[in-house]
Each structure stands twice: as C-alpha cells, then as structure tokens.
C-alpha atoms as a PDB file:
ATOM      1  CA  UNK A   1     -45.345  17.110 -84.196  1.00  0.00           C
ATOM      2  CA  UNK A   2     -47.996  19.693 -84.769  1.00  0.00           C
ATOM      3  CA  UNK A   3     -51.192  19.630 -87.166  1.00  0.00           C
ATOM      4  CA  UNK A   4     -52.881  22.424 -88.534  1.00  0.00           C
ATOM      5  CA  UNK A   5     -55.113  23.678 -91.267  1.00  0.00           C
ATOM      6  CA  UNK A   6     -53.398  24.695 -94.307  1.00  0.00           C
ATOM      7  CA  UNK A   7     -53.796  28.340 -96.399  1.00  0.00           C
ATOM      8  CA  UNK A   8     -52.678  29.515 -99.352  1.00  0.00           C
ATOM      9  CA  UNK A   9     -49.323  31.050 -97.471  1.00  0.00           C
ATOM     10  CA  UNK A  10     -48.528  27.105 -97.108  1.00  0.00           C
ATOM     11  CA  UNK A  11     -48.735  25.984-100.592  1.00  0.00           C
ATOM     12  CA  UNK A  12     -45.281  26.577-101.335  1.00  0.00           C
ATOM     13  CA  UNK A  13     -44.163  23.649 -98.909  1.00  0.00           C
ATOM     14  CA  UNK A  14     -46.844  21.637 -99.289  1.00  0.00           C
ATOM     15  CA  UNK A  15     -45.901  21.900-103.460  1.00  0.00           C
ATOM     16  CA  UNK A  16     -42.275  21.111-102.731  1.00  0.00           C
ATOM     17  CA  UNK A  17     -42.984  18.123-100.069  1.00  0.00           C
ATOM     18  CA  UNK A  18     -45.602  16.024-103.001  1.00  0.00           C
ATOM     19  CA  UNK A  19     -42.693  16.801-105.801  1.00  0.00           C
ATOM     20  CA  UNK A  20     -40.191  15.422-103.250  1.00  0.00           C
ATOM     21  CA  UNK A  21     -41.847  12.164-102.154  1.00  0.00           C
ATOM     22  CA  UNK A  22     -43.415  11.571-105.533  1.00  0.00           C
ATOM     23  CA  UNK A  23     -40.228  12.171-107.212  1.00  0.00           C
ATOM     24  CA  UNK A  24     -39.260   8.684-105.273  1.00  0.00           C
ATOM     25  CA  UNK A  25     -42.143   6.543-105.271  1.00  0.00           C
ATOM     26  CA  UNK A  26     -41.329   3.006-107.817  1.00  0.00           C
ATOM     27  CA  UNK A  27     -44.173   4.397-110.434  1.00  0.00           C
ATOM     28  CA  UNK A  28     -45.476   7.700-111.484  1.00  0.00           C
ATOM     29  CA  UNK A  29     -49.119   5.867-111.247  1.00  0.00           C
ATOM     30  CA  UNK A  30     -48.771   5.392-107.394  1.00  0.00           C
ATOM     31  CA  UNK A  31     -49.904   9.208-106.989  1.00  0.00           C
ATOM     32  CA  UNK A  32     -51.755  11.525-109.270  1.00  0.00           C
ATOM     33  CA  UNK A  33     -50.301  14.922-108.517  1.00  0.00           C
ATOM     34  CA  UNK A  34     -52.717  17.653-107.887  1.00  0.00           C
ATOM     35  CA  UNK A  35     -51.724  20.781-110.225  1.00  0.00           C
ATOM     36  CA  UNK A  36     -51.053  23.943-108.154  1.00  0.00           C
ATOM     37  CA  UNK A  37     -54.400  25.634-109.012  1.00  0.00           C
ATOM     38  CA  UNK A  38     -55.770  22.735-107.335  1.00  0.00           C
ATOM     39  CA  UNK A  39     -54.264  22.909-104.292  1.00  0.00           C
ATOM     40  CA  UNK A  40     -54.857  26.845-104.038  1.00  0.00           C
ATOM     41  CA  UNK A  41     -58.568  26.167-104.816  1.00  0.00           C
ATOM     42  CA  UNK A  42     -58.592  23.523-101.925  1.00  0.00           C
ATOM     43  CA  UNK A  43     -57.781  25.803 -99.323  1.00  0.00           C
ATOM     44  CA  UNK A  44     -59.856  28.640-100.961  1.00  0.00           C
ATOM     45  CA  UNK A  45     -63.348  27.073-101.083  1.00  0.00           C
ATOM     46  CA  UNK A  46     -63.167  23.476-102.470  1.00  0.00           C
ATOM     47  CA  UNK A  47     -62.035  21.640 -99.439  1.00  0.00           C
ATOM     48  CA  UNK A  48     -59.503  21.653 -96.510  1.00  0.00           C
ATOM     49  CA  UNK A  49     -56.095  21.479 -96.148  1.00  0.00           C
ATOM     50  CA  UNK A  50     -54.262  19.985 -93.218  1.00  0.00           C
ATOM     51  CA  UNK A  51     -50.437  19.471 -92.369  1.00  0.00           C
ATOM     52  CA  UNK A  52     -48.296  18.079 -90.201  1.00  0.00           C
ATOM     53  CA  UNK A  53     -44.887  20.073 -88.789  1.00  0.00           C
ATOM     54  CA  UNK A  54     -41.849  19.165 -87.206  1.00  0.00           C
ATOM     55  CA  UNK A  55     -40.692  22.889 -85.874  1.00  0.00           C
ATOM     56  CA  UNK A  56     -41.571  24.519 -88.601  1.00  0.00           C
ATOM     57  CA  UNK A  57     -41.066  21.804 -91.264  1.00  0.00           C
ATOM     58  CA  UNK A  58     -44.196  20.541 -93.276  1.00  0.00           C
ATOM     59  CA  UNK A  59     -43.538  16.469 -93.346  1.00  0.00           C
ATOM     60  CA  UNK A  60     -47.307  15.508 -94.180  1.00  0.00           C
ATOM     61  CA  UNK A  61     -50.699  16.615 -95.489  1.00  0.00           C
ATOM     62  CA  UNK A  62     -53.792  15.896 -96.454  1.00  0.00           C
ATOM     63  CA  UNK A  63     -57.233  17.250 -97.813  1.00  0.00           C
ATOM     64  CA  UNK A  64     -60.443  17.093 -98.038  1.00  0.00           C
ATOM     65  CA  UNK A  65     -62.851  18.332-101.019  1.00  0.00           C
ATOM     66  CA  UNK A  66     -65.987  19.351-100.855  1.00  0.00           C
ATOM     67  CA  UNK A  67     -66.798  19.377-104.469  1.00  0.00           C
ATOM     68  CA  UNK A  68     -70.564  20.313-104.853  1.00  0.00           C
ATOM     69  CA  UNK A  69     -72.063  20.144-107.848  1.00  0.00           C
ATOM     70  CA  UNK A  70     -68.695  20.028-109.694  1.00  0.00           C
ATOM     71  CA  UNK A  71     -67.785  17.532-113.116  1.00  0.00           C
ATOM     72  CA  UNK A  72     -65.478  15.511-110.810  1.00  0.00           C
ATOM     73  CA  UNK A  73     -67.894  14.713-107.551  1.00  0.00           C
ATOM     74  CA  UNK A  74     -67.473  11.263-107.509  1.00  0.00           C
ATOM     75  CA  UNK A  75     -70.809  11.364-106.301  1.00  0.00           C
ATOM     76  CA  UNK A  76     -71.843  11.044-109.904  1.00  0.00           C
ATOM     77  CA  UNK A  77     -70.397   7.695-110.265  1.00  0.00           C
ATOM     78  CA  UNK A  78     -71.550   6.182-107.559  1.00  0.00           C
ATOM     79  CA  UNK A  79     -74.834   6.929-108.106  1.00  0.00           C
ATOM     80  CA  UNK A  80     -75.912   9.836-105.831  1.00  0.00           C
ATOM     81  CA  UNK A  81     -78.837  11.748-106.745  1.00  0.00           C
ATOM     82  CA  UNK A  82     -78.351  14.970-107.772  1.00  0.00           C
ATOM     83  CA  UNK A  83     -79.853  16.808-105.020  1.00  0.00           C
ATOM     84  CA  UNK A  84     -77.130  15.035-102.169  1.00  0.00           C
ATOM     85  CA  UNK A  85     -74.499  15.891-104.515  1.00  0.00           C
ATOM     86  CA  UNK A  86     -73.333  18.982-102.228  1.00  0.00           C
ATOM     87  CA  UNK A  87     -73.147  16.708 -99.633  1.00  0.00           C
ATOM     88  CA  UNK A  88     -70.639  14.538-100.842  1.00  0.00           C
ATOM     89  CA  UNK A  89     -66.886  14.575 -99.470  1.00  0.00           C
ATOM     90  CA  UNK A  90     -63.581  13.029-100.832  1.00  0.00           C
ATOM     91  CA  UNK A  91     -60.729  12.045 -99.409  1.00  0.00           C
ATOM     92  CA  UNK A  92     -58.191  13.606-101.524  1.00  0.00           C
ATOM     93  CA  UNK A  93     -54.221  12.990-102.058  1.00  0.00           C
ATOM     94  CA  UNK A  94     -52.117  12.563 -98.038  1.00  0.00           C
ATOM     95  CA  UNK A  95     -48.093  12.397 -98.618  1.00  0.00           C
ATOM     96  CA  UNK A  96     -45.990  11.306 -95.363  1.00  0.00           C
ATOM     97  CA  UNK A  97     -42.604  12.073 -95.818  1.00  0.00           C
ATOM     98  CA  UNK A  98     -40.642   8.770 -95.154  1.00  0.00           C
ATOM     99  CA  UNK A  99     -39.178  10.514 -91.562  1.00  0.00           C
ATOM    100  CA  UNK A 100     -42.660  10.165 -90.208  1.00  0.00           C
ATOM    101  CA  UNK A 101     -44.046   7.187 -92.001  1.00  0.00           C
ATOM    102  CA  UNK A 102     -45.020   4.528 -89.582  1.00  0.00           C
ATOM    103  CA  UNK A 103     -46.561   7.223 -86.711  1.00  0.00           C
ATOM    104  CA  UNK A 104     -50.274   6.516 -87.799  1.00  0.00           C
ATOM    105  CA  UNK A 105     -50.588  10.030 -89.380  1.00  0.00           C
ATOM    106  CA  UNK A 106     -52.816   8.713 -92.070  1.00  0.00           C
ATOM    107  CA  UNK A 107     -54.907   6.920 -89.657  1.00  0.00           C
ATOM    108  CA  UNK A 108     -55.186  10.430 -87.872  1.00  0.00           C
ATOM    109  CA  UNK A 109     -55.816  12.173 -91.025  1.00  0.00           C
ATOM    110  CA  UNK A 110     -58.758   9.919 -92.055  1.00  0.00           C
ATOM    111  CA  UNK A 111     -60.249  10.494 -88.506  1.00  0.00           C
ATOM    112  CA  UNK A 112     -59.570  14.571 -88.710  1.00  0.00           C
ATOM    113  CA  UNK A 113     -61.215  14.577 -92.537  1.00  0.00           C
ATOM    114  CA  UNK A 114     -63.976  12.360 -91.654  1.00  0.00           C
ATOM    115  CA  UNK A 115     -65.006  14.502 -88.252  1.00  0.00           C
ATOM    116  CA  UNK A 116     -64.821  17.537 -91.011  1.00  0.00           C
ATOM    117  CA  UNK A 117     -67.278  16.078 -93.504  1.00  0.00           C
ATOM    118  CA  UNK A 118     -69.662  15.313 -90.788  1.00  0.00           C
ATOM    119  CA  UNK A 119     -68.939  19.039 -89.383  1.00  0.00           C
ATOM    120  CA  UNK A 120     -70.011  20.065 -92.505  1.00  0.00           C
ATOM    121  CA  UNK A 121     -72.960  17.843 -92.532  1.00  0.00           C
ATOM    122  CA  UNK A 122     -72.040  15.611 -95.485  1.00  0.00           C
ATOM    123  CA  UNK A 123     -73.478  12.443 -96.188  1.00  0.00           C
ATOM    124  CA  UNK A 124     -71.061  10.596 -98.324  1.00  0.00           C
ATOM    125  CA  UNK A 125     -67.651  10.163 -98.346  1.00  0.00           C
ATOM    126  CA  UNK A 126     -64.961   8.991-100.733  1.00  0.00           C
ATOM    127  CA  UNK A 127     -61.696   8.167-101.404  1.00  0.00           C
ATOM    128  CA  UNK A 128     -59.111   6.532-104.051  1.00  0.00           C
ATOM    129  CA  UNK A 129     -56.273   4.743-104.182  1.00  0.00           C
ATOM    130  CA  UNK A 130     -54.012   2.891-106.429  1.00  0.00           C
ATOM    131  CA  UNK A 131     -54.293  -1.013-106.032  1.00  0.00           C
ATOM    132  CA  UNK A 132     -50.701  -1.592-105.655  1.00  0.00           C
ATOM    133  CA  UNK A 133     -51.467   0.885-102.277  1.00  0.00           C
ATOM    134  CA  UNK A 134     -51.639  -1.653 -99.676  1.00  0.00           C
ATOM    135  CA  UNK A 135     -51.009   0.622 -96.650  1.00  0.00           C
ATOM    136  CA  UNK A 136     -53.766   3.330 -97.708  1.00  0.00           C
ATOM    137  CA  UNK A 137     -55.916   0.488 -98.633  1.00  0.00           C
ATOM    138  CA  UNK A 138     -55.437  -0.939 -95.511  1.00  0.00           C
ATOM    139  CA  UNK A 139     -56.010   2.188 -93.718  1.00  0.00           C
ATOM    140  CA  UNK A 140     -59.146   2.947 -95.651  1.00  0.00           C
ATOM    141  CA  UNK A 141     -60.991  -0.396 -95.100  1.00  0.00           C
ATOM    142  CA  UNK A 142     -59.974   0.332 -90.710  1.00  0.00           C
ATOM    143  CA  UNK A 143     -61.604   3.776 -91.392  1.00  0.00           C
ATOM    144  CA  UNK A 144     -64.711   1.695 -92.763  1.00  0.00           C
ATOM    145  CA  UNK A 145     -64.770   2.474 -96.375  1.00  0.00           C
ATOM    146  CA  UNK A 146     -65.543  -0.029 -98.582  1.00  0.00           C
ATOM    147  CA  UNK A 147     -64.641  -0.826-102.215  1.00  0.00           C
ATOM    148  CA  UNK A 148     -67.151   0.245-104.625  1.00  0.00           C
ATOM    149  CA  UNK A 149     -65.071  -0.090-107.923  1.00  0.00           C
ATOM    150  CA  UNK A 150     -61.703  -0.335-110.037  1.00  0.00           C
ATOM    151  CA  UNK A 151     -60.873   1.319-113.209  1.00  0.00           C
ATOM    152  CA  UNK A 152     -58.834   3.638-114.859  1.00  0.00           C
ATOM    153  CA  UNK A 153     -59.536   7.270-113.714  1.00  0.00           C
ATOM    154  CA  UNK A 154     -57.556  10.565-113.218  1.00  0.00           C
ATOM    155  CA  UNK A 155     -56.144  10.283-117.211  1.00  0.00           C
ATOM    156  CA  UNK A 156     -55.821   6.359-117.559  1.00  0.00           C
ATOM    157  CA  UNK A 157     -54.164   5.775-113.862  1.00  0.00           C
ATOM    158  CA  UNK A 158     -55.706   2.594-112.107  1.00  0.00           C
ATOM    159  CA  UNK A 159     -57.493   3.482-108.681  1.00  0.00           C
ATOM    160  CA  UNK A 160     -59.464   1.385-106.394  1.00  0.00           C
ATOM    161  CA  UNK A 161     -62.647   3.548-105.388  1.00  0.00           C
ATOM    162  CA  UNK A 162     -64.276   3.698-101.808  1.00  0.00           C
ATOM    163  CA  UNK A 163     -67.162   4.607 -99.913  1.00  0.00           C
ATOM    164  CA  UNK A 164     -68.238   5.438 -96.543  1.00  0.00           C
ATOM    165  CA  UNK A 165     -72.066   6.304 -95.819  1.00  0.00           C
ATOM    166  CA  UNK A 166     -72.201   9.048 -92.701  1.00  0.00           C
ATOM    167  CA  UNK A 167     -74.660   9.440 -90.519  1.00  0.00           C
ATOM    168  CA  UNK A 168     -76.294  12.617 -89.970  1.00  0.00           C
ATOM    169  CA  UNK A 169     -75.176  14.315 -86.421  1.00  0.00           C
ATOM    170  CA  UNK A 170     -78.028  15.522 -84.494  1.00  0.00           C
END
C-alpha cells in the first residue's frame, strides 16, 4: 500500500469510497459526511488530503483542516484566543475501507496529520468522534488527545470532542 497527498483530480474516488463505507455503517450518526465543496476546499487551501492505494485503488483517507479564522474553528469552543486561532488544526473525517481495516492506517494517519500541523507550526489540535466510536476513540486517546467535551454538533449528531496541545518545533 501506498500513501499520498490528495488533489482535486482525486476527489472523485475519495467521494465514491465515504458514500460506499458510509452507505454500510449501523447509523447515519456514526459519520457526518463532508459535502463535495468541502472536500475540494480541503485540498485547495483549507487543509490536506491524504490517501491510501492498493495499485491504483483509493481504500483510505484522511484530512487535516487548517481552518483559520473560520465560523467552524473549533478553536472557538474550546476557548482559544482569537489571535492563536490560525494556529489551530483538526483532525477531520478518515474512512478505511473494511479490506484494510485492522493495518493501523488510522494510527498512521494521526501520526502523518499531527507531523503536518506541527510543519505548519500549529499549536492546537483537534478532533471528533461519535461516542459509540470505540476504535477512533481508542486511537485518539494513544495519539494523546484528550476529551474536552460531548454534545450535539455537526446538525444535532452526538460527538465526543478532543484536544491535543503541540509544542512549538524549534
């Protein structure tokens, strides 16, 4: 298996891999789908995009947002002034095809996106997950995140929210 940044030539599969594992998770709440703006504006100038291939099959991705100064930097929430705001980072939606589950690709992923945000010389990183998530909660809390809140978010959906606090690279 390969990984490699995502562009906007690649939203196509990564589009028709989230409506194909969604389409099979036990509850539409499990996973708010990001519209297809979004994930155009992700690999634009909002964030990164990463995948995973088999040949030339996409079976996983993930992103990362950088969301500035933005209505939906979490940022706000938790309480970061408004002058670190640009230097907040957030885990966005992963999918693992069920193929591939099982390798450690989130694991990976969370390493790749949080070696990113520090790249980029952010200071605070988030992420959320529905409670029922035990796997991606699990992951999250190895990665070092811890749980800041619960409540409805993304239109009424319950989500666990997480933080990480980076260091700043020298």
């Amino acid at each position: 298996m390969e990984i490699r940044r995502l562009w906007q030539q690649d939203i196509p599969q990564v589009q028709a891999l989230m409506m194909d594992v969604v389409s099979r998770l036990p509850s539409d709440a499990l996973y708010s789908m990001d519209r297809l703006e979004a994930l155009y504006e992700y690999v634009q100038d909002k964030g990164e995009m990463y995948g995973t291939f088999q040949g030339e099959k996409l079976v996983a991705y993930t992103v990362i947002a950088f969301p500035g100064l933005s209505a939906n930097n979490l940022g706000r929430e938790l309480g970061v002034p408004e002058d670190d705001l640009p230097r907040v980072a957030s885990l966005e939606g992963s999918i693992v095809h069920e193929s591939v589950r099982g390798q450690g690709l989130q694991r990976h992923f969370h390493a790749l996106r949080e070696q990113r945000a520090r790249e980029q010389g952010m200071l605070h990183l988030y992420a959320t997950v529905h409670p029922d998530n035990a796997i991606s909660r699990q992951n999250l809390e190895a990665a070092g995140f811890s749980l800041q809140f619960t409540r409805p978010m993304y239109g009424g959906l319950l989500r666990h929210c997480y933080a990480k606090k980076l260091e700043v690279l020298d």
